[in-house]
N, C-alpha and C. Protein backbone atom coordinates (compact mmCIF):
# COMPACT_ATOMS: atom_id res chain seq x y z
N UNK A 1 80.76 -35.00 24.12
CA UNK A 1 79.40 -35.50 23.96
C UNK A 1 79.40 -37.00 24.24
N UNK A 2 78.54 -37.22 25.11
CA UNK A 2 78.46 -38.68 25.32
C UNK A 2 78.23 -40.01 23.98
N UNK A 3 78.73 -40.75 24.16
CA UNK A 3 78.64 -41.71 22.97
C UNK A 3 77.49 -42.32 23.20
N UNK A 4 76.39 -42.55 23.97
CA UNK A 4 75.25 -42.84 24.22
C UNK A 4 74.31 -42.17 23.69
N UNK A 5 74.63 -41.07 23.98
CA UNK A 5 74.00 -39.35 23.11
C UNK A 5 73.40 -39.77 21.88
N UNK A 6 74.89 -39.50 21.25
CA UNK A 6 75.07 -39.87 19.86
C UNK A 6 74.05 -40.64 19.22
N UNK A 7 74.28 -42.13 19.79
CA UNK A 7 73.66 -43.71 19.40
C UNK A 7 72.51 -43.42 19.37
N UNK A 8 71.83 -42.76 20.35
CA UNK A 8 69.87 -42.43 20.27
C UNK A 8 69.70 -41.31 19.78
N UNK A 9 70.41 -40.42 19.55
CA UNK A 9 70.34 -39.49 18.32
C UNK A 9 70.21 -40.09 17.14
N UNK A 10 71.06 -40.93 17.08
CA UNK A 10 71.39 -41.20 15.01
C UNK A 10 70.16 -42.37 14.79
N UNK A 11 69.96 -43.50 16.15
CA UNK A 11 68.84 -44.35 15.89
C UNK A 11 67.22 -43.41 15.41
N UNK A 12 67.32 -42.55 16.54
CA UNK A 12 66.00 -41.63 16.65
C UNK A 12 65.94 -41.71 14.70
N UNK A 13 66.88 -40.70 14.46
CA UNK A 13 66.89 -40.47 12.97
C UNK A 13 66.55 -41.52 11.73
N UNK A 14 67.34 -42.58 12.41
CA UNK A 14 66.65 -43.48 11.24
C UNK A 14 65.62 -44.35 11.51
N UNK A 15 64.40 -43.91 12.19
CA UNK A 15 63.19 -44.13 12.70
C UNK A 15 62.25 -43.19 10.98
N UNK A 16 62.76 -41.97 11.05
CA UNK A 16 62.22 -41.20 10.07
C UNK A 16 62.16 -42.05 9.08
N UNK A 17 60.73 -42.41 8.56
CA UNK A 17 60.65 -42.42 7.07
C UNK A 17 60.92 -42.03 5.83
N UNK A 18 60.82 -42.32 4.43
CA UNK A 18 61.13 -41.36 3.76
C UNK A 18 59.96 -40.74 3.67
N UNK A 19 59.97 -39.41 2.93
CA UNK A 19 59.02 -38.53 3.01
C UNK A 19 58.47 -37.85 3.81
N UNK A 20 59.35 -38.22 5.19
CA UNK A 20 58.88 -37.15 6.36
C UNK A 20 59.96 -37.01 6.88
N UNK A 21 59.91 -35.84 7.97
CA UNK A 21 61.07 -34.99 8.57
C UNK A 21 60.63 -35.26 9.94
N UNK A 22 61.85 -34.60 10.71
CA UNK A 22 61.58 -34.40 12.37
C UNK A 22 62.42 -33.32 12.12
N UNK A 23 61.98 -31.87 13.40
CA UNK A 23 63.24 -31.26 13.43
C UNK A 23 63.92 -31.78 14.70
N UNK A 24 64.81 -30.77 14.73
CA UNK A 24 66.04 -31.19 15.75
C UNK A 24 65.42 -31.05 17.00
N UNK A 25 64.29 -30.53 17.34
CA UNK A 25 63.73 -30.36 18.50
C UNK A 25 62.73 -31.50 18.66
N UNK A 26 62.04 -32.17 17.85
CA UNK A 26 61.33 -33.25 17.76
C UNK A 26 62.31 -34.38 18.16
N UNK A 27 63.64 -34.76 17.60
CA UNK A 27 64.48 -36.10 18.05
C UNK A 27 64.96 -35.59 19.64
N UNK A 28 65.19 -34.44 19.96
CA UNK A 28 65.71 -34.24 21.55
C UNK A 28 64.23 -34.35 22.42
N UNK A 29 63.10 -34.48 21.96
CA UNK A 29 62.23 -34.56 22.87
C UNK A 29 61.49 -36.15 22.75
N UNK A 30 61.82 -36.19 21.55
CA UNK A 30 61.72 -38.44 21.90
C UNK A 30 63.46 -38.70 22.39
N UNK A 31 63.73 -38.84 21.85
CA UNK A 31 65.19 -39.17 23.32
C UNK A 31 64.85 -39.02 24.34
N UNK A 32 64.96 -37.59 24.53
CA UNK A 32 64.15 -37.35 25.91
C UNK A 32 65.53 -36.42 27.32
N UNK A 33 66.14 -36.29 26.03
CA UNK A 33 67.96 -35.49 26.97
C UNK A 33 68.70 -34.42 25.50
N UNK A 34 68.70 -33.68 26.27
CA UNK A 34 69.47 -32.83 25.29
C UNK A 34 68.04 -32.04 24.90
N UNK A 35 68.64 -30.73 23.97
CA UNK A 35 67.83 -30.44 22.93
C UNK A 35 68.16 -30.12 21.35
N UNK A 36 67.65 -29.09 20.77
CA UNK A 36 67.63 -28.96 19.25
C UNK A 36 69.14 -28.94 18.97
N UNK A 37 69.91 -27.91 19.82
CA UNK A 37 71.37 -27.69 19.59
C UNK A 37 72.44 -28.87 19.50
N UNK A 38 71.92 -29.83 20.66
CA UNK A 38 72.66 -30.95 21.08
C UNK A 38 72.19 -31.55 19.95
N UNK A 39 71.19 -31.98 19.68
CA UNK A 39 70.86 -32.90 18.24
C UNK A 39 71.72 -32.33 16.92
N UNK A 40 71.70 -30.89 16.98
CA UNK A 40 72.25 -30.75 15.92
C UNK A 40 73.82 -30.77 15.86
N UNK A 41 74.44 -30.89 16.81
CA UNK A 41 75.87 -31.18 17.50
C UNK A 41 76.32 -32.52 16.64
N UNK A 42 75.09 -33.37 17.17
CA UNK A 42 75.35 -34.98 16.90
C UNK A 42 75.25 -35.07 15.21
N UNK A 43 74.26 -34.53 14.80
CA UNK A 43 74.02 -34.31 13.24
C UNK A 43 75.17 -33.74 12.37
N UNK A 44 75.71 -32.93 12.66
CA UNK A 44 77.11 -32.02 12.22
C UNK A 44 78.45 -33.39 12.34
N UNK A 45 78.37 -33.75 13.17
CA UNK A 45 79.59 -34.83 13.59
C UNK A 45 79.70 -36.22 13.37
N UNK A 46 78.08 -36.58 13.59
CA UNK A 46 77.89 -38.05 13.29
C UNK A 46 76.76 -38.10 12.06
N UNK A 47 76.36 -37.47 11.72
CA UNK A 47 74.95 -37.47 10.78
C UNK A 47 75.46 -37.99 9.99
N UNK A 48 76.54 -38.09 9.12
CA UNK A 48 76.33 -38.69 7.25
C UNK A 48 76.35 -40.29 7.12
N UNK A 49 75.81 -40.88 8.32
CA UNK A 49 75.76 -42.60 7.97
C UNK A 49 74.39 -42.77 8.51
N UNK A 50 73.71 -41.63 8.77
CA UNK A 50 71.98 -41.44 8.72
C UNK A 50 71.27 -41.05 7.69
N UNK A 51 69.82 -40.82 7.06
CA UNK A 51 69.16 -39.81 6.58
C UNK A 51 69.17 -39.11 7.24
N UNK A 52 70.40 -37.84 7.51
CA UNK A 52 70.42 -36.37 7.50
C UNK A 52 68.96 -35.59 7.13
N UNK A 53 69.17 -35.66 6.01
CA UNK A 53 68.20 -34.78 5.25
C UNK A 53 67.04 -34.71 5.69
N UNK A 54 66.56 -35.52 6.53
CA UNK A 54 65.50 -35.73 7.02
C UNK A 54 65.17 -35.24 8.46
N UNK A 55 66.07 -34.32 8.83
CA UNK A 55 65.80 -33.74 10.19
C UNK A 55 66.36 -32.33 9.53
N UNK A 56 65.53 -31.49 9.90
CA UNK A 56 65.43 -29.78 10.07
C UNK A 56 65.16 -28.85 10.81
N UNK A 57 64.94 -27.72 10.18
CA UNK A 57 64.67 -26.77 11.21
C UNK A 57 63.05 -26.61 11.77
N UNK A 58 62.64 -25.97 12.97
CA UNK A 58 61.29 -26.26 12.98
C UNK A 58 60.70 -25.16 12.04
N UNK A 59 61.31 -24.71 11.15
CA UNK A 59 60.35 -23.91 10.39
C UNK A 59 60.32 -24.83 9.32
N UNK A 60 61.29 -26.02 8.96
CA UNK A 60 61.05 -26.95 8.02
C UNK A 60 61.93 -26.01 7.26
N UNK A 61 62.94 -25.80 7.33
CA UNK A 61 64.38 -25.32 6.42
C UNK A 61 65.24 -25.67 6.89
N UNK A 62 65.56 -27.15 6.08
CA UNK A 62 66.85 -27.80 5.82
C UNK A 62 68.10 -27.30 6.38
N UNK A 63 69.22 -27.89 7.17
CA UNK A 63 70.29 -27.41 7.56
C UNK A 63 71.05 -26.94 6.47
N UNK A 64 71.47 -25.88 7.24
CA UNK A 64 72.61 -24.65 6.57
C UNK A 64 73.58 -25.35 6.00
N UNK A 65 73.66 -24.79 5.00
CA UNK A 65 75.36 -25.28 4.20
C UNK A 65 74.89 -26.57 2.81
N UNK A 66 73.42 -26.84 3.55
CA UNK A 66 73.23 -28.21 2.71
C UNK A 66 71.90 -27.88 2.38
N UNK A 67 71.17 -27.16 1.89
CA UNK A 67 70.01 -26.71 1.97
C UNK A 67 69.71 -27.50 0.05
N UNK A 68 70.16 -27.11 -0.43
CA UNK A 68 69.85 -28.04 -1.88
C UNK A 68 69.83 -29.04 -2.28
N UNK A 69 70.96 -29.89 -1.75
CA UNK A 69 71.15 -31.73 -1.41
C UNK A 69 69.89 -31.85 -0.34
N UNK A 70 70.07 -31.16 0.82
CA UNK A 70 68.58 -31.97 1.26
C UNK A 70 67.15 -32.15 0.57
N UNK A 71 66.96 -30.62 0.28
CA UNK A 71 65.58 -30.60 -0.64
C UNK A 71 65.72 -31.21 -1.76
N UNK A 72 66.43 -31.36 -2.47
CA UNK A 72 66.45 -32.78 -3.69
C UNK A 72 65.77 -33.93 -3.19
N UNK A 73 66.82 -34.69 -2.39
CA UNK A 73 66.72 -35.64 -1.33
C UNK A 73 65.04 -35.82 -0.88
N UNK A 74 64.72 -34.78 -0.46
CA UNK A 74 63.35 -34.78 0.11
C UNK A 74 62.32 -34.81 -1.17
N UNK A 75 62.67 -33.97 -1.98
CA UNK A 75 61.79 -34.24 -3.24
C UNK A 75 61.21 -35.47 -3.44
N UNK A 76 62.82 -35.95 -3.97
CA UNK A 76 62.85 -36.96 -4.75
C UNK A 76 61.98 -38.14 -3.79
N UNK A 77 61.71 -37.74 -2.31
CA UNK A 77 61.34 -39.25 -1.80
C UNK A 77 59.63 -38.89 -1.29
N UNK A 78 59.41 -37.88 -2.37
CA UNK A 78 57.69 -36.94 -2.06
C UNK A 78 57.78 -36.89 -0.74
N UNK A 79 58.25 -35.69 0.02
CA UNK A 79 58.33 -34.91 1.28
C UNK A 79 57.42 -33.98 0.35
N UNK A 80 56.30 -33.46 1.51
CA UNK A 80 55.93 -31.73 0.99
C UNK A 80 56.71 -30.27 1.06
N UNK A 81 56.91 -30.42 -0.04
CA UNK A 81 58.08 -28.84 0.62
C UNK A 81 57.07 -28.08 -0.53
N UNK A 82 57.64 -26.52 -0.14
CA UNK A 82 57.67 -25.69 -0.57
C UNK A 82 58.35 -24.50 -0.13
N UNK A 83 58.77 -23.34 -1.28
CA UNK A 83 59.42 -22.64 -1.33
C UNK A 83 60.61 -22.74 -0.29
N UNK A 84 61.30 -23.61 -0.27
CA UNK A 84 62.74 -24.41 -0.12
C UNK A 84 62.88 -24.63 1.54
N UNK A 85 61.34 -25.13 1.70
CA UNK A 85 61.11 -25.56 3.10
C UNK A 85 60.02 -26.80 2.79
N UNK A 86 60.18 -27.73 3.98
CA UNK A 86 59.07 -28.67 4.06
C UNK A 86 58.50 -28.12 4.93
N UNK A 87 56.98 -28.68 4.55
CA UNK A 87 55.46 -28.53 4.79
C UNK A 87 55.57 -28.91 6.23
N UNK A 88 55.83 -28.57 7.22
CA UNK A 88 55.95 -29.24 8.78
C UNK A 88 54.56 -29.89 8.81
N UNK A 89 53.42 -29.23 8.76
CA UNK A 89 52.33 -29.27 9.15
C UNK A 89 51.81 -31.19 8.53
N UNK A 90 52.49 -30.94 7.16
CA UNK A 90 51.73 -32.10 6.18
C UNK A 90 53.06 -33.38 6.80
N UNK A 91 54.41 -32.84 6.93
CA UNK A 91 55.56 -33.76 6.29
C UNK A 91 56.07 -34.07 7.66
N UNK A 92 55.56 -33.43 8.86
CA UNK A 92 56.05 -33.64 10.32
C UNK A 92 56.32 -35.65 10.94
N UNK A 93 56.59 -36.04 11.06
CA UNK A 93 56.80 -37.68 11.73
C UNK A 93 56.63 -37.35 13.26
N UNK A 94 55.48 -38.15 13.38
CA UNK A 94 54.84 -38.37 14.73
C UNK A 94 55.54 -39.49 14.78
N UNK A 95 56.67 -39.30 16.15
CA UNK A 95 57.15 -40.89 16.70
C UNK A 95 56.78 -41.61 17.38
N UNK A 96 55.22 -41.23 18.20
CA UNK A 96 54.51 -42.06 18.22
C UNK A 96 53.40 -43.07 17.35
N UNK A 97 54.13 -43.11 16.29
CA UNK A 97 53.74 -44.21 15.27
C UNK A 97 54.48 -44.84 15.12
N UNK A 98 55.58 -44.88 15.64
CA UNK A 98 56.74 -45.94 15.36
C UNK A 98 56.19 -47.44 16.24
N UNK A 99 56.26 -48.23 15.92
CA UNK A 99 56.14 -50.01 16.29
C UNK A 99 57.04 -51.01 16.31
N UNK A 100 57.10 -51.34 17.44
CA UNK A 100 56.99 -50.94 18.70
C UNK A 100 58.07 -49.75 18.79
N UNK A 101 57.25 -48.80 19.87
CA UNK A 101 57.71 -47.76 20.71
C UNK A 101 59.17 -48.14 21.32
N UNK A 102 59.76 -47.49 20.88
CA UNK A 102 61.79 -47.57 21.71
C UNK A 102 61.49 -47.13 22.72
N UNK A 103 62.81 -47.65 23.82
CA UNK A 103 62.69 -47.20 24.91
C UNK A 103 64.07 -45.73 24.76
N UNK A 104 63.85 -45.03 24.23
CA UNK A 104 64.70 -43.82 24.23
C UNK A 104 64.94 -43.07 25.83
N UNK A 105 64.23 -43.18 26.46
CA UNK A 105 64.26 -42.19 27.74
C UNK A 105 64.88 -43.26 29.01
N UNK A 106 66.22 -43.19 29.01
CA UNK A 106 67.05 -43.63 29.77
C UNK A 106 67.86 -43.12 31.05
N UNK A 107 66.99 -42.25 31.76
CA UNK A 107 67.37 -41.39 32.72
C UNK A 107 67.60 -40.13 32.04
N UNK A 108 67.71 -38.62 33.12
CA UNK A 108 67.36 -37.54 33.13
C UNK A 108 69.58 -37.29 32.79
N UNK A 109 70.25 -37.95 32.40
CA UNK A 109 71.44 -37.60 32.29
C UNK A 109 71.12 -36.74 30.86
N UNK A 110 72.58 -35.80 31.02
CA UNK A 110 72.91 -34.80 29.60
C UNK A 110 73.33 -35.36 28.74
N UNK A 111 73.34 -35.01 27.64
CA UNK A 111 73.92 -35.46 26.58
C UNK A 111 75.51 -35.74 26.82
């Protein structure tokens, strides 16, 4: 995996606020290379010096293995969850609210 990859993966991530999520398909489509799998590649390997917890599945269920540390996590920072998913609809992060706009899309190369 490219180490470039990585770097706008884990930045993308800590763009997220607290109290809102992106899933893994939301950070591969502001990057703008790769998708959900590749994000979650980078998340598995490089994620624990990010808010992790804060990127999921698009049904808004927390990555596997960690599904209780995240939803704490998310609780505790008023994310909408319910029944051991966040609220996509309410808790989703539009990254076009971020200020100023990153330049994430650095040519059509792969991850």
């Amino acid at each position: 995996m490219n180490e470039e990859y990585v770097e706008l993966v884990l930045s993308a991530v800590e763009l997220v606020p607290p109290g809102r999520v992106a899933s893994y398909g939301d950070i591969a489509e502001f990057v703008g290379r790769g998708g959900a799998r590749q994000v979650g590649q980078v998340m598995s390997r490089h994620g624990a010096a990010v808010p992790w917890w804060r990127v999921v599945r698009s049904d808004g269920q927390p990555a596997r293995g960690h599904e209780q540390e995240a939803l704490a996590r998310l609780e505790a920072e008023a994310a909408p969850t319910r029944a051991g998913r966040v609220d996509m609809d309410r808790g989703r992060f539009d990254f076009g609210e971020t200020s100023p706009r990153m330049n994430f899309h650095r040519g059509s190369q792969g991850p």
